[in-house]
N, C-alpha and C. Protein backbone atom coordinates (compact mmCIF):
# COMPACT_ATOMS: atom_id res chain seq x y z
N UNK A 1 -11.77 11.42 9.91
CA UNK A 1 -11.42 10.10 9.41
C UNK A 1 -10.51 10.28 8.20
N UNK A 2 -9.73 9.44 8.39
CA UNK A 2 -8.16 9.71 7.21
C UNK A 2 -8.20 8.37 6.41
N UNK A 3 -9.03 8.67 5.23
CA UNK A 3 -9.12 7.47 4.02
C UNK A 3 -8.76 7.05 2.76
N UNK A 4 -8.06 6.45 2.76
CA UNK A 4 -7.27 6.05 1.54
C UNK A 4 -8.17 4.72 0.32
N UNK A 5 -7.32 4.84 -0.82
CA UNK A 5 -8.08 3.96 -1.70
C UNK A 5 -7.11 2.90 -1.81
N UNK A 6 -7.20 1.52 -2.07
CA UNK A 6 -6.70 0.40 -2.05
C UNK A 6 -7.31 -0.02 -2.55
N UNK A 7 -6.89 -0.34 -4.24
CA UNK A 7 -7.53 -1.31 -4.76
C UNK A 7 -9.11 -1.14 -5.68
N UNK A 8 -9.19 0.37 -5.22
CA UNK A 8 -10.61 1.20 -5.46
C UNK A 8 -11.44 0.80 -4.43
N UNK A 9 -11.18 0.95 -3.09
CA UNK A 9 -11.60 0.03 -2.21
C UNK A 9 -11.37 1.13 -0.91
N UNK A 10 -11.83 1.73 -0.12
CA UNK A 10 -11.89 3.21 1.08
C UNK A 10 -10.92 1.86 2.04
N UNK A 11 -10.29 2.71 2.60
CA UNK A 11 -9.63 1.93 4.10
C UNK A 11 -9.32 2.86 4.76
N UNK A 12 -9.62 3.00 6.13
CA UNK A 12 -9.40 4.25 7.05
C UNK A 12 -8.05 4.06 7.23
N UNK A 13 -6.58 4.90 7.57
CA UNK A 13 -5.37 4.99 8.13
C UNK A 13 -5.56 4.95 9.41
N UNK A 14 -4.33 4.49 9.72
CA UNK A 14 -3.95 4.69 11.44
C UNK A 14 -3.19 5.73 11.21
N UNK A 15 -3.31 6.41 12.78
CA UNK A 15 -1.63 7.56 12.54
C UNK A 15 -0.57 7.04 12.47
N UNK A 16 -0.04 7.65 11.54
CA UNK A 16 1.19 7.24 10.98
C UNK A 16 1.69 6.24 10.35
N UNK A 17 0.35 5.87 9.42
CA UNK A 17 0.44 4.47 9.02
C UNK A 17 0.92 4.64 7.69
N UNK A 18 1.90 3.65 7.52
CA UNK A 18 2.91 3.47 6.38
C UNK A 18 2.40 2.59 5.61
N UNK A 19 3.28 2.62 4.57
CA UNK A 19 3.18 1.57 3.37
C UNK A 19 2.92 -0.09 3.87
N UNK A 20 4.35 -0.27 4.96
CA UNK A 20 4.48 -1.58 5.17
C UNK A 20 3.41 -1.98 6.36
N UNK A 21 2.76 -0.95 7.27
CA UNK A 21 1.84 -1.37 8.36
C UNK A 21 0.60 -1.48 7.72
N UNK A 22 0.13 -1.07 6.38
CA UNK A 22 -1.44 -0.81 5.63
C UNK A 22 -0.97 -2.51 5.09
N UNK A 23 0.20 -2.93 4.18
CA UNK A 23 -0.11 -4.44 3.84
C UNK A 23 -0.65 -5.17 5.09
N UNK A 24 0.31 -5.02 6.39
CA UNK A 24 0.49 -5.66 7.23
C UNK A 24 -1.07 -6.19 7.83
N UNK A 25 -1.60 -5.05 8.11
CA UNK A 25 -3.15 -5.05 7.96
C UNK A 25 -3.90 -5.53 7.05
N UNK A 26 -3.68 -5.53 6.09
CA UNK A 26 -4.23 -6.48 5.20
C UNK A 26 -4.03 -7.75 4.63
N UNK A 27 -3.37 -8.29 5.14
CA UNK A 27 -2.84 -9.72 5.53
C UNK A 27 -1.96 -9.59 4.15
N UNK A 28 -1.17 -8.96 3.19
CA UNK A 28 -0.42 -8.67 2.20
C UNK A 28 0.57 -8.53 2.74
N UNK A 29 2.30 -9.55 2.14
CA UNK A 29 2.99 -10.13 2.85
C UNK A 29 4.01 -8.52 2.11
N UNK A 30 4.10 -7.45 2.60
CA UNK A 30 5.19 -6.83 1.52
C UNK A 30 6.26 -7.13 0.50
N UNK A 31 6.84 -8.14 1.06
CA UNK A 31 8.12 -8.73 -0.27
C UNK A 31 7.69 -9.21 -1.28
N UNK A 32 6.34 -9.67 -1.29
CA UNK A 32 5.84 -10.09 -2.15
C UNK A 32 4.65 -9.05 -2.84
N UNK A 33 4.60 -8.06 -2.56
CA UNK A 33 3.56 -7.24 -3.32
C UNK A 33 4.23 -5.69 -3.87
N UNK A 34 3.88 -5.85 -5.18
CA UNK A 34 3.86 -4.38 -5.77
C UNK A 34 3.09 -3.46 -5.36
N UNK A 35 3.23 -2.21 -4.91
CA UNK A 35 2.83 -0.89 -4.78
C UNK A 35 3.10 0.20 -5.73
N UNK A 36 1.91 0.71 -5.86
CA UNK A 36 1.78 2.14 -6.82
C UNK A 36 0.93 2.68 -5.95
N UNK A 37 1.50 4.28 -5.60
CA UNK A 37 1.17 5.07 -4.96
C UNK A 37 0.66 6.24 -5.55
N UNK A 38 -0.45 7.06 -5.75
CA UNK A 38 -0.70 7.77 -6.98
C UNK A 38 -0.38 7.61 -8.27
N UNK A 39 -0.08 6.39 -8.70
CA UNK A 39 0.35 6.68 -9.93
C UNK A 39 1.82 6.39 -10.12
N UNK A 40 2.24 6.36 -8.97
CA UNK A 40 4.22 6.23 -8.92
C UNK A 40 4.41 4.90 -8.46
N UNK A 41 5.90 3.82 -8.45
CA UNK A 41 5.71 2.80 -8.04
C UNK A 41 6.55 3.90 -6.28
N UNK A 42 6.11 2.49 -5.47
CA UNK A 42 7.24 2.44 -4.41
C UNK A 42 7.86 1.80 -4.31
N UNK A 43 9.47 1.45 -4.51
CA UNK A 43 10.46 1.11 -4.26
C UNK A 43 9.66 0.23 -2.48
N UNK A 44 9.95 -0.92 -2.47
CA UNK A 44 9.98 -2.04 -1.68
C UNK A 44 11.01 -1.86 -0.43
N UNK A 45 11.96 -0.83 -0.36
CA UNK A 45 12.95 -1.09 0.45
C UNK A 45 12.24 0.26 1.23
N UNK A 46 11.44 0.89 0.64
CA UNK A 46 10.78 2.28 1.45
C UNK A 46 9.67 1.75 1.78
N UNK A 47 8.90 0.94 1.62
CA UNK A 47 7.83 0.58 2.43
C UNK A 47 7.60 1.24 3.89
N UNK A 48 8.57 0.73 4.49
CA UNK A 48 8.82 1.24 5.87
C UNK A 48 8.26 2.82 6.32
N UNK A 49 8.86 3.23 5.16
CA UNK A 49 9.45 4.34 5.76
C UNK A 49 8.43 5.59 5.00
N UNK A 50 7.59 4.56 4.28
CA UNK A 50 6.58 6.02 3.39
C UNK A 50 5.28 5.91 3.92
N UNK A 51 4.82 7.36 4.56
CA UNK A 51 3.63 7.26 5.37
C UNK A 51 2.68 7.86 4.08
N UNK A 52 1.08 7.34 4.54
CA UNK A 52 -0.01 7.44 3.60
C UNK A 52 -0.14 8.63 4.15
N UNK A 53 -0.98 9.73 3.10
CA UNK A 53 -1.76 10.54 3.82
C UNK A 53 -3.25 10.65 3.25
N UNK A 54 -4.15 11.65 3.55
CA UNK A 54 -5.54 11.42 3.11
C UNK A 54 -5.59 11.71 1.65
N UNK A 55 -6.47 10.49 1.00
CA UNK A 55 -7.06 10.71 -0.16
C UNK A 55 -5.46 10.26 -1.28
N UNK A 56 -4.70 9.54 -0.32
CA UNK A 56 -3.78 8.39 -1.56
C UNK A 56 -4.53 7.43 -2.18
N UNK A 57 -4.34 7.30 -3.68
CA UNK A 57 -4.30 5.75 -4.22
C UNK A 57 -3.92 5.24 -4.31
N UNK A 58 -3.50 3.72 -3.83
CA UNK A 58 -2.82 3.02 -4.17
C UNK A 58 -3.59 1.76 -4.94
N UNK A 59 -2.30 1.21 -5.61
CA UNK A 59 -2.76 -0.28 -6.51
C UNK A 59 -1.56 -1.33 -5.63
N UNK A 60 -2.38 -2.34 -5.29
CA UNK A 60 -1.50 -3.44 -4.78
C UNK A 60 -1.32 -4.92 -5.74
N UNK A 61 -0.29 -5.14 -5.52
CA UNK A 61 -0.84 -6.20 -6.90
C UNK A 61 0.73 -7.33 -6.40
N UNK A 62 -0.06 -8.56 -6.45
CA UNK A 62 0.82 -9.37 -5.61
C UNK A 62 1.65 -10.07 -7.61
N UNK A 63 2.64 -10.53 -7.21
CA UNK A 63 3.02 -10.68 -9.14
C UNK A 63 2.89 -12.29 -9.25
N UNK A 64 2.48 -13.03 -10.46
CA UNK A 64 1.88 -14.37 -10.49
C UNK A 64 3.20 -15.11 -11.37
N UNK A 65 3.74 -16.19 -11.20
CA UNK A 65 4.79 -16.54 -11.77
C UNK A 65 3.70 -17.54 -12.55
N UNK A 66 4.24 -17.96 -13.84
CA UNK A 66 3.47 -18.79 -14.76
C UNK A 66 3.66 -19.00 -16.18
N UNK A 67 3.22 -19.95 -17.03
CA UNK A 67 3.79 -19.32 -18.45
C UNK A 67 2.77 -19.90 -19.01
């Protein structure tokens, strides 16, 4: 089993599951959500294209407009 943290939160991967298919699954719309991947941001236009592997953290964090 290939498990990642979200949020401080276990979620099993699919193979070959990326940045943009783990929101997708989680009903998190990508254009609209920040990613930090260990500690690093991900650039939004790589979503696609950056696969998880076991034992990533990520922080998802959707951004709140307001004043």
């Amino acid at each position: 089993m290939t498990v990642v943290l979200v949020n401080n939160r276990e979620h099993e991967l699919e193979p070959g599951e990326t940045v943009e298919s783990l929101l997708a699954r989680l009903g998190v719309q990508g254009r609209y959500a920040l990613v930090e991947r260990n500690g690093e941001p991900v650039e939004r236009a790589r979503y696609g294209e950056t696969e998880l592997e076991r034992g990533d953290r990520l922080v998802v964090a959707r951004p709140v407009a307001g004043g």
